[in-house]
C-alpha atoms as a PDB file:
ATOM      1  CA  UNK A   1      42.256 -61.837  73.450  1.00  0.00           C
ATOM      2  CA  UNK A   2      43.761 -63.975  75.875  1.00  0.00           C
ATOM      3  CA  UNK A   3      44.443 -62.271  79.563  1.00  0.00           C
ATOM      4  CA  UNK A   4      47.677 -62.469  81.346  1.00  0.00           C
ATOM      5  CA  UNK A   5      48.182 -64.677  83.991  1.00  0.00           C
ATOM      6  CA  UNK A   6      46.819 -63.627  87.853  1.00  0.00           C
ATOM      7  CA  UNK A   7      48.761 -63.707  91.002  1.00  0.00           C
ATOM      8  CA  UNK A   8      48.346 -66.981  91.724  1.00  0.00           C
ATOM      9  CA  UNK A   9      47.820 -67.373  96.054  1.00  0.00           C
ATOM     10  CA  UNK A  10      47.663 -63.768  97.409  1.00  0.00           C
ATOM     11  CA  UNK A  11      47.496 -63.602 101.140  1.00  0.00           C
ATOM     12  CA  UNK A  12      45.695 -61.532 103.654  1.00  0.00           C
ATOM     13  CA  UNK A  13      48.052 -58.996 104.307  1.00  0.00           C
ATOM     14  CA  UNK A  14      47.664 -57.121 107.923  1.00  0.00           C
ATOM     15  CA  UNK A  15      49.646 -53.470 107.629  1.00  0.00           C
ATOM     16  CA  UNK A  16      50.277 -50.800 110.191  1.00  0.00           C
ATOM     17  CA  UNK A  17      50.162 -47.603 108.911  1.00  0.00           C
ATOM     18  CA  UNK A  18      52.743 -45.270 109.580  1.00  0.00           C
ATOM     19  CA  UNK A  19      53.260 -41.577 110.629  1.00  0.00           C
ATOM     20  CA  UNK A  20      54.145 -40.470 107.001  1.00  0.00           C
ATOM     21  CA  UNK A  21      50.518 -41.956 105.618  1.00  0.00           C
ATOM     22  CA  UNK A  22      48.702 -41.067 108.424  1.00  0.00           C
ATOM     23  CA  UNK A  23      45.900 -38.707 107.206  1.00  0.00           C
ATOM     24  CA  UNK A  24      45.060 -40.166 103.913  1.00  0.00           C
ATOM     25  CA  UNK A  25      41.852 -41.234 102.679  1.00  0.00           C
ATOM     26  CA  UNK A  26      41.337 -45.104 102.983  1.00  0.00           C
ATOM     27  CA  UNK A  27      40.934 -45.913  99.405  1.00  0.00           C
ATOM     28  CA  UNK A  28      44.127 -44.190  98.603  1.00  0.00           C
ATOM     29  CA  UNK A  29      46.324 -45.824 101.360  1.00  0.00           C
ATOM     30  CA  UNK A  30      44.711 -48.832  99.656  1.00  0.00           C
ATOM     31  CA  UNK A  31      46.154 -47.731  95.795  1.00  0.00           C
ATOM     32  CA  UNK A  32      49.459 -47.812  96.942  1.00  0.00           C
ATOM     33  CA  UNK A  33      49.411 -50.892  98.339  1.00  0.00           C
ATOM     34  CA  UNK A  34      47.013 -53.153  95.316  1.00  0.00           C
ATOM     35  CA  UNK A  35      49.322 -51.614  92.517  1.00  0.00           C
ATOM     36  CA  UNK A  36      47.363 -52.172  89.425  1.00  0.00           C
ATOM     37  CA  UNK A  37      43.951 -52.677  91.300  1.00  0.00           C
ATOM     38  CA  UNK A  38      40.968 -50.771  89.681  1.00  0.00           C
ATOM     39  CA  UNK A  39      39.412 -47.982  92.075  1.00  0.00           C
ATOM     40  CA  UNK A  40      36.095 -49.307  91.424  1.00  0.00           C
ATOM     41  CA  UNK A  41      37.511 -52.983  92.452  1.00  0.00           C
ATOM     42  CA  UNK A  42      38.924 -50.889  95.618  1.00  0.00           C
ATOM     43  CA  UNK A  43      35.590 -49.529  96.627  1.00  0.00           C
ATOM     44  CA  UNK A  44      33.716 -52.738  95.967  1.00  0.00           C
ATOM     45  CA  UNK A  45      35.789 -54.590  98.811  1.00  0.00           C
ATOM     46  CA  UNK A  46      35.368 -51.374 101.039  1.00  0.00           C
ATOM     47  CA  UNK A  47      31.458 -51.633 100.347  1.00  0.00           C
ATOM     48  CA  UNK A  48      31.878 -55.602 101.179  1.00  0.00           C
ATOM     49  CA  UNK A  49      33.746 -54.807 104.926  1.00  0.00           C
ATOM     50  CA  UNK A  50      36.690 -56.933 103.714  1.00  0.00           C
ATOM     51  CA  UNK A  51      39.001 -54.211 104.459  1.00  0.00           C
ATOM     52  CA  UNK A  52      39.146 -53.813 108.113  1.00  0.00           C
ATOM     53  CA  UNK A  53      40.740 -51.104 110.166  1.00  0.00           C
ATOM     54  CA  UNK A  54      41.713 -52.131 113.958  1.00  0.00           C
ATOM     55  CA  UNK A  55      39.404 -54.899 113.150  1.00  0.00           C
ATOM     56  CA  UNK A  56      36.372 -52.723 112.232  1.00  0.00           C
ATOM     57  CA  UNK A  57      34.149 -51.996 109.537  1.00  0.00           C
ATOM     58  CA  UNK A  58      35.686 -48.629 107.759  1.00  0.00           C
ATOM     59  CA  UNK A  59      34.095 -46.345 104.874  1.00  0.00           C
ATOM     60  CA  UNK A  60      35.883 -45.209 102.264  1.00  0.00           C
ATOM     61  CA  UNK A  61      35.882 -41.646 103.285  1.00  0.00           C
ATOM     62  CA  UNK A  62      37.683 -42.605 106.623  1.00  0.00           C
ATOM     63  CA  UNK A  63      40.993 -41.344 107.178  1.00  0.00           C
ATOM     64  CA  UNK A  64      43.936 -43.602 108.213  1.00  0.00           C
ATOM     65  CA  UNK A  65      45.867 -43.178 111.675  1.00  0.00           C
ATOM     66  CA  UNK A  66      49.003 -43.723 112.446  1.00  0.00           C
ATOM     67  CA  UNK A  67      49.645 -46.812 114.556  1.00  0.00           C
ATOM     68  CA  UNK A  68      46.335 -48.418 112.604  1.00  0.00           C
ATOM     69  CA  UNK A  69      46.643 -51.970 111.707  1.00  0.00           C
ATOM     70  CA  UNK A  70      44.711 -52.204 108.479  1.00  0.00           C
ATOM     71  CA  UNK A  71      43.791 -55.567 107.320  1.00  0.00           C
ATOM     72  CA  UNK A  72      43.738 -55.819 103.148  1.00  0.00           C
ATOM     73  CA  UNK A  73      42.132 -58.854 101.453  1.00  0.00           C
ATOM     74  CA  UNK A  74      43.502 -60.884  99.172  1.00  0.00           C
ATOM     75  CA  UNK A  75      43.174 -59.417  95.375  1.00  0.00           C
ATOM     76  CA  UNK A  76      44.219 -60.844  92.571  1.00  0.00           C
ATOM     77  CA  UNK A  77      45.982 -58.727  90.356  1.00  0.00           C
ATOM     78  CA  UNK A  78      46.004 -59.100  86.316  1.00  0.00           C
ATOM     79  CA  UNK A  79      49.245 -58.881  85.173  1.00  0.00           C
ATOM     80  CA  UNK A  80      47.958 -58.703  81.600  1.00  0.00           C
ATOM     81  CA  UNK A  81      49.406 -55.563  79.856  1.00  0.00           C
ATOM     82  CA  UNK A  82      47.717 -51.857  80.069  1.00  0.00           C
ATOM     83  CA  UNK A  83      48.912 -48.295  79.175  1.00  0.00           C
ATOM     84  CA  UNK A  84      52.095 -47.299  80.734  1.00  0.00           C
ATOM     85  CA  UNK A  85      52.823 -43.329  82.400  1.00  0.00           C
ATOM     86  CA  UNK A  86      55.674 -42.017  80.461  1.00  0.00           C
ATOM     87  CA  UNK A  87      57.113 -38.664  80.477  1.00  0.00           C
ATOM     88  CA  UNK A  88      55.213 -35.932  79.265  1.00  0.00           C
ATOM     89  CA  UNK A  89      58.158 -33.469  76.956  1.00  0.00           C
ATOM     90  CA  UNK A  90      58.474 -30.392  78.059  1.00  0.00           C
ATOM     91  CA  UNK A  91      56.765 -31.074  81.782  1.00  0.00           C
ATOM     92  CA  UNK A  92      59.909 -31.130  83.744  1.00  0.00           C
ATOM     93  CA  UNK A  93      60.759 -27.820  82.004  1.00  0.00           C
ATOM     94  CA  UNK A  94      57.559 -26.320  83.138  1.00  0.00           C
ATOM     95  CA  UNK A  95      58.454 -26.590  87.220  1.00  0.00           C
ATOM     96  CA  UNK A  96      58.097 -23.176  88.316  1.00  0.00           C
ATOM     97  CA  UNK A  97      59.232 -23.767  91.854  1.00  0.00           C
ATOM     98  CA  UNK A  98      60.400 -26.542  93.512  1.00  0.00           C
ATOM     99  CA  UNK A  99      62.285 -27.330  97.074  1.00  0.00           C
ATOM    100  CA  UNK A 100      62.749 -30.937  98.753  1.00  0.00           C
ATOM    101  CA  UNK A 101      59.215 -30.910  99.963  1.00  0.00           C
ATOM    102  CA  UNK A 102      57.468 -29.970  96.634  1.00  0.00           C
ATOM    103  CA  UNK A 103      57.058 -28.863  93.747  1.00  0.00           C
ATOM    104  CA  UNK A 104      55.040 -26.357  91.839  1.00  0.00           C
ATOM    105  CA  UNK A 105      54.265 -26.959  88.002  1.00  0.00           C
ATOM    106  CA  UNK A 106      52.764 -24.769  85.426  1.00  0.00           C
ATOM    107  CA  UNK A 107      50.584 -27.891  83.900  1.00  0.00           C
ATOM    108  CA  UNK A 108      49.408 -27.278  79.953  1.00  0.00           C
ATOM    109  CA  UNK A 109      45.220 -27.120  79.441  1.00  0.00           C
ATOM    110  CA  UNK A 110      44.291 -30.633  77.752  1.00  0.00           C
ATOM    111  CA  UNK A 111      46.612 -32.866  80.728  1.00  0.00           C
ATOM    112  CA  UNK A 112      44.536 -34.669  83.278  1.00  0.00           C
ATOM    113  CA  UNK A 113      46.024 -33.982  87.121  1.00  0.00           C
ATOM    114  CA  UNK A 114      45.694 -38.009  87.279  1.00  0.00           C
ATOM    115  CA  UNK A 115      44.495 -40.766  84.694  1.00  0.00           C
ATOM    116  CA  UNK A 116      41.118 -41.845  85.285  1.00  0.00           C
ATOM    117  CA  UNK A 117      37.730 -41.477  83.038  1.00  0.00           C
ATOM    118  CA  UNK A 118      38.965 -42.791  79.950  1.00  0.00           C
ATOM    119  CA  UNK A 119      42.521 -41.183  80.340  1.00  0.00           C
ATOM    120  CA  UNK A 120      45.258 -43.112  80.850  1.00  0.00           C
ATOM    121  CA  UNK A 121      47.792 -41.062  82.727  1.00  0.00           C
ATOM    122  CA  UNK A 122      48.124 -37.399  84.051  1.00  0.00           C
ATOM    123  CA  UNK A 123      50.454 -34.938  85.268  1.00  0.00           C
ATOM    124  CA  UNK A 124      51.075 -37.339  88.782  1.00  0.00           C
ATOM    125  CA  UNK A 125      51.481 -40.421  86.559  1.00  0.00           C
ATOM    126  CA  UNK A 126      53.744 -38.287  84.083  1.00  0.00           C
ATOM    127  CA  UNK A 127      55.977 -37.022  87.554  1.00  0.00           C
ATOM    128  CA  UNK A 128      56.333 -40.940  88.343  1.00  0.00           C
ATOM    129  CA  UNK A 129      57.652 -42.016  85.163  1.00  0.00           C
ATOM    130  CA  UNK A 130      60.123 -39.058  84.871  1.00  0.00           C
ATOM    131  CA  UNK A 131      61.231 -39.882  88.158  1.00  0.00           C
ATOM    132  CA  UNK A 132      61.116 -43.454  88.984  1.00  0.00           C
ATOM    133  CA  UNK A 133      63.498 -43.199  91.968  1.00  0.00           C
ATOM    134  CA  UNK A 134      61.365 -40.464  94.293  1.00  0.00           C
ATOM    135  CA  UNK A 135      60.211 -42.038  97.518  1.00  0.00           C
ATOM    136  CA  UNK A 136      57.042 -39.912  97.560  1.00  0.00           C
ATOM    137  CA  UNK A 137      55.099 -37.826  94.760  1.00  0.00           C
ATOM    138  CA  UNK A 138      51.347 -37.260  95.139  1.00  0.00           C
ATOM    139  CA  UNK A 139      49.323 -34.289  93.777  1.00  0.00           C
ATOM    140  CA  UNK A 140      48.371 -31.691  96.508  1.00  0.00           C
ATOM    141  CA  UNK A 141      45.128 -30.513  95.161  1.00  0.00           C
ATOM    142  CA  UNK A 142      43.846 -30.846  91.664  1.00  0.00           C
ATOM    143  CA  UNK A 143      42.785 -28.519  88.597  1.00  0.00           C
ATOM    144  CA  UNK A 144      40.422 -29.058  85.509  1.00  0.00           C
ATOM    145  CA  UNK A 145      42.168 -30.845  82.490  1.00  0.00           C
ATOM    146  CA  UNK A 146      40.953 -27.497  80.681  1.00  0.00           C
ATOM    147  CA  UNK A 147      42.469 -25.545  82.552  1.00  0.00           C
ATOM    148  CA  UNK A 148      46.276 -24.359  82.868  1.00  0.00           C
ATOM    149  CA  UNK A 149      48.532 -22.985  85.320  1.00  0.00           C
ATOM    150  CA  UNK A 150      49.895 -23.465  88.992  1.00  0.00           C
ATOM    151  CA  UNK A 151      49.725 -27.102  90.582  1.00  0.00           C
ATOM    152  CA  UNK A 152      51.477 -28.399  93.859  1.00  0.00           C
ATOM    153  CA  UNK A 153      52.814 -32.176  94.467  1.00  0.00           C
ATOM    154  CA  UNK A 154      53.589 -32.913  97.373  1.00  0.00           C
ATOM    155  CA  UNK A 155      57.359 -34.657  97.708  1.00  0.00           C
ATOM    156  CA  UNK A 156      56.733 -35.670 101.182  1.00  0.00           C
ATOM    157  CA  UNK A 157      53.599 -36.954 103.171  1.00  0.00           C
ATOM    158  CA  UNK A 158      53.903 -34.364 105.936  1.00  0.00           C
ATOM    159  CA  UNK A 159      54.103 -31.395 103.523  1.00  0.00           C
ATOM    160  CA  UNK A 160      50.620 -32.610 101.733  1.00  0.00           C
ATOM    161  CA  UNK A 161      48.961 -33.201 105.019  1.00  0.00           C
ATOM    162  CA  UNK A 162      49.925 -29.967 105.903  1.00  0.00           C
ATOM    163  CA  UNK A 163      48.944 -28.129 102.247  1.00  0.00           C
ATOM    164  CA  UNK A 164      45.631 -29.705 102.601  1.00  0.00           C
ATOM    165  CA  UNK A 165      45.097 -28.250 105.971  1.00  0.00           C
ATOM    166  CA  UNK A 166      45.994 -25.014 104.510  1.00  0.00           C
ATOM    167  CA  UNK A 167      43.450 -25.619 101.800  1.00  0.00           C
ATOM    168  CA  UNK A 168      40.825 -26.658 104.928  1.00  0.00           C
ATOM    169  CA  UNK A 169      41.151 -23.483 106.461  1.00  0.00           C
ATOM    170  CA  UNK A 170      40.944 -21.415 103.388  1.00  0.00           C
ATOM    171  CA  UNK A 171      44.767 -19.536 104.339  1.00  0.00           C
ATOM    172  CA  UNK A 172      45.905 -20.587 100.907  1.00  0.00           C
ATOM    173  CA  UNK A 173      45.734 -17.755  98.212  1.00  0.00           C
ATOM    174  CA  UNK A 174      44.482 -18.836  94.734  1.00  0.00           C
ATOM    175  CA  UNK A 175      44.516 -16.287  92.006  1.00  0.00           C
ATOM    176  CA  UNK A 176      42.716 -17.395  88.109  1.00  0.00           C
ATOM    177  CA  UNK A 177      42.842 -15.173  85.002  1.00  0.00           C
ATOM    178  CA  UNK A 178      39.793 -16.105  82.951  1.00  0.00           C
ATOM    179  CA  UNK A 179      38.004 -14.806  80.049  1.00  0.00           C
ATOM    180  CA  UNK A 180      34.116 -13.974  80.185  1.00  0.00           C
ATOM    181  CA  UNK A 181      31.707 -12.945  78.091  1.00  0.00           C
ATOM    182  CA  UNK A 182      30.682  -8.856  78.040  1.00  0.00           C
ATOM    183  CA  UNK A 183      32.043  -5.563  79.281  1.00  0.00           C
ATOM    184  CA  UNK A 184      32.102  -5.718  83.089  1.00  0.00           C
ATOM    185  CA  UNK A 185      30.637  -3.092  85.027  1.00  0.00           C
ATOM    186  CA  UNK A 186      31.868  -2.043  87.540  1.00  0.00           C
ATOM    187  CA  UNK A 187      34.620  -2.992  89.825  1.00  0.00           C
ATOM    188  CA  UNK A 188      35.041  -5.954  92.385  1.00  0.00           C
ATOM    189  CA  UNK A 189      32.471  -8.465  92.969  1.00  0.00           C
ATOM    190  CA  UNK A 190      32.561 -11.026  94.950  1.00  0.00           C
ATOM    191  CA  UNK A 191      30.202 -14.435  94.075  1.00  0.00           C
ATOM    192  CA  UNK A 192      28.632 -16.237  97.031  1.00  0.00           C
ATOM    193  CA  UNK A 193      26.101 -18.622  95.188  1.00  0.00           C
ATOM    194  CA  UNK A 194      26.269 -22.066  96.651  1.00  0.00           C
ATOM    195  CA  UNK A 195      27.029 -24.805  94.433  1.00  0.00           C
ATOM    196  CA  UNK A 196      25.543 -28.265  94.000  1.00  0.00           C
ATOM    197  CA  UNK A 197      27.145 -31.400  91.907  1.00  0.00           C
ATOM    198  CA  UNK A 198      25.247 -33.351  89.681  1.00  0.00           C
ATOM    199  CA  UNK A 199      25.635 -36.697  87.803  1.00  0.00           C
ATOM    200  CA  UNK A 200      23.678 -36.446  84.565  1.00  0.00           C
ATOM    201  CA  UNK A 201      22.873 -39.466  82.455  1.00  0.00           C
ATOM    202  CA  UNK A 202      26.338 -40.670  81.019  1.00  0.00           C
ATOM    203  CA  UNK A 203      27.714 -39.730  84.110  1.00  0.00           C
ATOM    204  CA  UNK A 204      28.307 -36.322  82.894  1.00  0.00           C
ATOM    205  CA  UNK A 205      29.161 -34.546  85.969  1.00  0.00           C
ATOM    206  CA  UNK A 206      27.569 -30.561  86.406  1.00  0.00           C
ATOM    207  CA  UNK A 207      27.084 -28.064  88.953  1.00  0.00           C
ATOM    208  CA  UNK A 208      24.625 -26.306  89.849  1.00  0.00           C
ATOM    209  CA  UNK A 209      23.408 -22.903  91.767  1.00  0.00           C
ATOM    210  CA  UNK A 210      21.235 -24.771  94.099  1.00  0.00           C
ATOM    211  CA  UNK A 211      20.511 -22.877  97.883  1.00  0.00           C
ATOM    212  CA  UNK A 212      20.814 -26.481  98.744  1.00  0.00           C
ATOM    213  CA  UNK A 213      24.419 -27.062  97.543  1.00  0.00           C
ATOM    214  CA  UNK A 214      28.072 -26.266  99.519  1.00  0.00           C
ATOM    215  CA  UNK A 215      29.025 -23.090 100.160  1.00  0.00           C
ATOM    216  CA  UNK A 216      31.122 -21.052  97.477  1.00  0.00           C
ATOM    217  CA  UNK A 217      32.873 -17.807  97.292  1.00  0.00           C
ATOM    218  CA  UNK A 218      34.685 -16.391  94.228  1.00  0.00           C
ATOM    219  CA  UNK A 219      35.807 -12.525  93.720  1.00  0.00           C
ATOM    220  CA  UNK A 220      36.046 -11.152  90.632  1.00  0.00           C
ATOM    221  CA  UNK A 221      37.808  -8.030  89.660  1.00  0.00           C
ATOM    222  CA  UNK A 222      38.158  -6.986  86.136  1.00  0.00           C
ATOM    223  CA  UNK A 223      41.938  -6.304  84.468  1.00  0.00           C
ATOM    224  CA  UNK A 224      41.377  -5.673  81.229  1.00  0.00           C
ATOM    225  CA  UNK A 225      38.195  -4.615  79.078  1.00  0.00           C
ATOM    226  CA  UNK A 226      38.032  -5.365  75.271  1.00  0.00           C
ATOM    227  CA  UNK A 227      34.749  -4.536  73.144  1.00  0.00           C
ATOM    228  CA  UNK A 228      32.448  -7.705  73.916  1.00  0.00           C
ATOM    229  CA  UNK A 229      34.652  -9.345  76.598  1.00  0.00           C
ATOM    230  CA  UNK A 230      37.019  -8.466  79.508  1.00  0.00           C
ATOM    231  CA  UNK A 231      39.796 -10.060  81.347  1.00  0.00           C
ATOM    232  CA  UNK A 232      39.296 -10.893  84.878  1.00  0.00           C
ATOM    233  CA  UNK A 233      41.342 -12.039  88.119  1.00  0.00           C
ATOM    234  CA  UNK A 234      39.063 -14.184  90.206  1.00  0.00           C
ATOM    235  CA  UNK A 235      40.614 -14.964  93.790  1.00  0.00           C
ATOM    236  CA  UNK A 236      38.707 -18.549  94.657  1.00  0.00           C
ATOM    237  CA  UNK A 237      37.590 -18.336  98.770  1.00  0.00           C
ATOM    238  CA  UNK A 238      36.536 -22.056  98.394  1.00  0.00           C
ATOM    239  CA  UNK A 239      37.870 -24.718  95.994  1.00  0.00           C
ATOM    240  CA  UNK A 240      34.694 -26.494  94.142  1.00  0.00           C
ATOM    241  CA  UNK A 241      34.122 -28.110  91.667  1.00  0.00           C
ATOM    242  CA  UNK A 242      33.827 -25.722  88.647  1.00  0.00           C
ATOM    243  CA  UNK A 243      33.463 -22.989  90.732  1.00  0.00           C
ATOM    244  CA  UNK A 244      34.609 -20.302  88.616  1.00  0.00           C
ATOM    245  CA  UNK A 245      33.142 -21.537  85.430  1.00  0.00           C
ATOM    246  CA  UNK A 246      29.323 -21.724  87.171  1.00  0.00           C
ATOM    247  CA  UNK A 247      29.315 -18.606  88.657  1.00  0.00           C
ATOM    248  CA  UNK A 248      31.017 -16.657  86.066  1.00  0.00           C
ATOM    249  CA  UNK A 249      27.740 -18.148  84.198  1.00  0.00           C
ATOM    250  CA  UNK A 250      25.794 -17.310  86.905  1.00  0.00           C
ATOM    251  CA  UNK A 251      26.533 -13.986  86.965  1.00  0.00           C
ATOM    252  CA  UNK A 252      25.976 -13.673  83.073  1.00  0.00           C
ATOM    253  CA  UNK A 253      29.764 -13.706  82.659  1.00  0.00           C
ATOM    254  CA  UNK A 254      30.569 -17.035  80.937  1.00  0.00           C
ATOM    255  CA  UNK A 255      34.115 -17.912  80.462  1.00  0.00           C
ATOM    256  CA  UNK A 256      35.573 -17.859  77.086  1.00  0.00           C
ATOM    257  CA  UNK A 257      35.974 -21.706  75.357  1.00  0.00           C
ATOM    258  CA  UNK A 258      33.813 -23.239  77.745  1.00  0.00           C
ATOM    259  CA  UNK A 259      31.753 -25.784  76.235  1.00  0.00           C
ATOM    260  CA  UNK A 260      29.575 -26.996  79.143  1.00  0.00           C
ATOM    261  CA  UNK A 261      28.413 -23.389  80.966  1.00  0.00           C
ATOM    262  CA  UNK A 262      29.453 -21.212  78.542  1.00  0.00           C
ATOM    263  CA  UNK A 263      27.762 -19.321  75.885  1.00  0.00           C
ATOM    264  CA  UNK A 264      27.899 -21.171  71.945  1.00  0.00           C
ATOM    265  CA  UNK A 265      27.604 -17.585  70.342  1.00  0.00           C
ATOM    266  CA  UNK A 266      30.411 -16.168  72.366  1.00  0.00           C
ATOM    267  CA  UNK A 267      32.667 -19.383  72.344  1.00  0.00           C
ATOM    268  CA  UNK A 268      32.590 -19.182  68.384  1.00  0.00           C
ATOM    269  CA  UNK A 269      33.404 -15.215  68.448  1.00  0.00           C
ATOM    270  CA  UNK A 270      36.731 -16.028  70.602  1.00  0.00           C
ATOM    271  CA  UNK A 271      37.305 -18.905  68.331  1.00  0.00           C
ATOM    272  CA  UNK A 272      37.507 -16.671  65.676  1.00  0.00           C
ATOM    273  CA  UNK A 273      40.277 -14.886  67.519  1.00  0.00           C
ATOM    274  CA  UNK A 274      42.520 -17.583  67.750  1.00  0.00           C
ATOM    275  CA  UNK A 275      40.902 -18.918  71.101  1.00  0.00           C
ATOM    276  CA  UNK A 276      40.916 -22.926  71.412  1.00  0.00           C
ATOM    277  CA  UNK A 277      40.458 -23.982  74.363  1.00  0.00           C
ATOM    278  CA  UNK A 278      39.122 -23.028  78.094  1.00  0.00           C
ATOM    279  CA  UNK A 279      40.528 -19.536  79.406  1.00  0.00           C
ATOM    280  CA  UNK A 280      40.851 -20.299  82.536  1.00  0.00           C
ATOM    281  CA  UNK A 281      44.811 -20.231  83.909  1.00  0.00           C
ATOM    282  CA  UNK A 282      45.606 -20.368  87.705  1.00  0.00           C
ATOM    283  CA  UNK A 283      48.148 -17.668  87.539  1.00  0.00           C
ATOM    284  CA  UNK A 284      49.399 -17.325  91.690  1.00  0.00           C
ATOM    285  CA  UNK A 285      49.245 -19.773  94.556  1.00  0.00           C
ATOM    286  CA  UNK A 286      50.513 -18.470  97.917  1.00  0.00           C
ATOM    287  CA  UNK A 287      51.005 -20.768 100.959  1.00  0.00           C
ATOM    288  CA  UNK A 288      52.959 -21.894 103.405  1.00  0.00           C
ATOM    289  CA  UNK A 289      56.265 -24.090 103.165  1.00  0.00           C
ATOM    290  CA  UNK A 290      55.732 -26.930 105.717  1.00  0.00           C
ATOM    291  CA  UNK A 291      59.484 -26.741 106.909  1.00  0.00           C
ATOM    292  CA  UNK A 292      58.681 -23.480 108.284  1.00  0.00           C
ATOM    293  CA  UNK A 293      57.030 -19.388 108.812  1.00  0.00           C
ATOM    294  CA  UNK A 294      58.156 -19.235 104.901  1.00  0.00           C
ATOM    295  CA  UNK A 295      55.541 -17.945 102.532  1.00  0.00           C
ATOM    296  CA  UNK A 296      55.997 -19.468  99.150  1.00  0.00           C
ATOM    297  CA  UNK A 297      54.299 -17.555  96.418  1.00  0.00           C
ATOM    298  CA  UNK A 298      54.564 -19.064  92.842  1.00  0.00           C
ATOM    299  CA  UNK A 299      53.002 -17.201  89.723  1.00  0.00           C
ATOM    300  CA  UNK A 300      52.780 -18.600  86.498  1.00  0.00           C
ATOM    301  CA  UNK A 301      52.620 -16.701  83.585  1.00  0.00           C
ATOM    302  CA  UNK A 302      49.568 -16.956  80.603  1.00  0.00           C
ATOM    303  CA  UNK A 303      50.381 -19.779  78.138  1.00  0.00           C
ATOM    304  CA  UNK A 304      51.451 -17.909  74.097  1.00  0.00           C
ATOM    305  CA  UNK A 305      48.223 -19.456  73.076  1.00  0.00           C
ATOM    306  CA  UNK A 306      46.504 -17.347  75.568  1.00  0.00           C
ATOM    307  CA  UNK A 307      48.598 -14.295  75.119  1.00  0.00           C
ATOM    308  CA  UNK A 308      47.712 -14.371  71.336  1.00  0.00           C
ATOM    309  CA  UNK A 309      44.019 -13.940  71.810  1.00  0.00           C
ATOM    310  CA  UNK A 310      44.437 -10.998  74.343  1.00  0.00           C
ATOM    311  CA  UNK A 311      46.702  -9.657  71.675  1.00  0.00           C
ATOM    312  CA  UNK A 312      43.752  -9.752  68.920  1.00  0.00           C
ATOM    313  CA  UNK A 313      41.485  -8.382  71.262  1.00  0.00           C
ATOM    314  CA  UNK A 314      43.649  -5.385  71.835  1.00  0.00           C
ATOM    315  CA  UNK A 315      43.708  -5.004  68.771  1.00  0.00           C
ATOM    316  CA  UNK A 316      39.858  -5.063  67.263  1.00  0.00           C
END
């Protein structure tokens, strides 16, 4: 298959970065300006030092400033045709709050946040496409494909630097329903096991309980209790990777349709109750509005799919 043709001269390009991108993580800033670059390609000319900040060597963790001058190699882009982000139906009718500096969607278990790993778009790409004319959409933080529920993009630079600064401190709340495995006993627990990330061969990625791993706090509190499963809320303290999933696991709670920590014998029981997928919804986010004091709190409610298996239950 023949490839399409490559930008023929690019240039050195020398860019100062402004106020509005000023917090965002090197290889990003870089994505928006090599449109159609691979990551990988990005990080391979970060590894090489031919991106230069202020003159200077950079990593890709680094964080731009505003009033850097940040000097970008020349890339050739392939113009040959790939996979284009169209409008997901029904996603625009799924917005459960939005104001001029962003926008809160109730995003469907099986949608990436962003294409990557063998997807080709996400929700973000999805946002783009439906809106071609928006001068700014980025996602704010980022959930599971699996799983469903509340998710911020940011309309506006400032309002993401100052969501993620939220999400630093820990001031934003974060409510999950999940299904686990068992009849809880008890009430409240709260989950402090720290949690380690590891690349298996594939490149799977798991987590672990490892002493050695970042810290990780997760409380549980049981809503409902059916005969060999209950209904919890879990309020996330920390935002890792997986953190619910592994220490619902680790607690001898598994969740319900999870197919990497969870428990085959229990997955196949919800199965048989209509369950297929992860149970795992983020049901309430509470934060602050960057504009302002004003708390915005933003719950969305348990897909039908969902709601059908907690009817069985109730029912057996």
């Amino acid at each position: 298959m023949s490839q399409g043709p490559a930008n023929s001269h690019p240039k050195v390009r020398q860019v100062m970065v402004s106020s509005e991108e000023a917090g965002q993580r090197i290889d990003n800033f870089l994505a928006r300006y090599l449109k159609g670059v691979p990551k990988s390609h990005i990080y391979r000319i970060l590894r090489r030092g031919e991106v230069r900040v202020n003159s200077g060597r950079i990593r890709a963790q680094y964080k731009v400033c505003a009033g850097d001058t940040v000097r970008i190699p020349p890339v050739r882009v392939s113009t040959s045709p790939k996979p284009q982000a169209r409008p997901v139906p029904g996603l625009e009718a799924r917005i459960l709050f939005e104001n001029s500096r962003c926008l809160v969607v109730n995003k469907p278990s099986g949608l990436a946040v962003h294409g990557g790993s063998g997807v080709s778009y996400g929700v973000i790409e999805a946002f783009r496409a439906a809106r071609p004319d928006a001068p700014y959409l980025e996602l704010a933080h980022r959930l599971d494909r699996e799983t469903s529920g509340c998710l911020v993009l940011a309309k506006r630079r400032s309002f993401l630097r100052a969501f993620q600064a939220q999400l630093r401190e820990g001031t934003v709340v974060k409510h999950y329903l999940a299904l686990v495995a068992g009849a809880w006993q008890g009430g409240k627990q709260t989950v402090t096991a720290p949690l380690r990330k590891n690349l298996l061969r594939g490149g799977e990625r798991m987590v672990t309980v490892d002493e050695t791993g970042k810290a990780a706090v997760s409380v549980f509190s049981p809503v409902s209790t059916f005969a060999d499963a209950t209904l919890v809320n879990v309020e996330l303290k920390t935002g890792r990777t997986h953190q619910i999933r592994v220490h619902g696991a680790h607690i001898g709670h598994p969740l319900a349709g999870d197919g990497k920590y969870g428990d085959e014998n229990f997955n196949h029981e919800m199965k048989s109750h209509g369950l297929r997928r992860l149970f795992l919804h983020a049901h309430l986010l509470e934060f602050m509005d960057s504009a302002g004091d004003d708390t915005i709190t933003v719950s969305a409610p348990l897909d039908d799919d969902l709601k059908a298996v907690i009817d069985r239950l109730e029912s057996t």
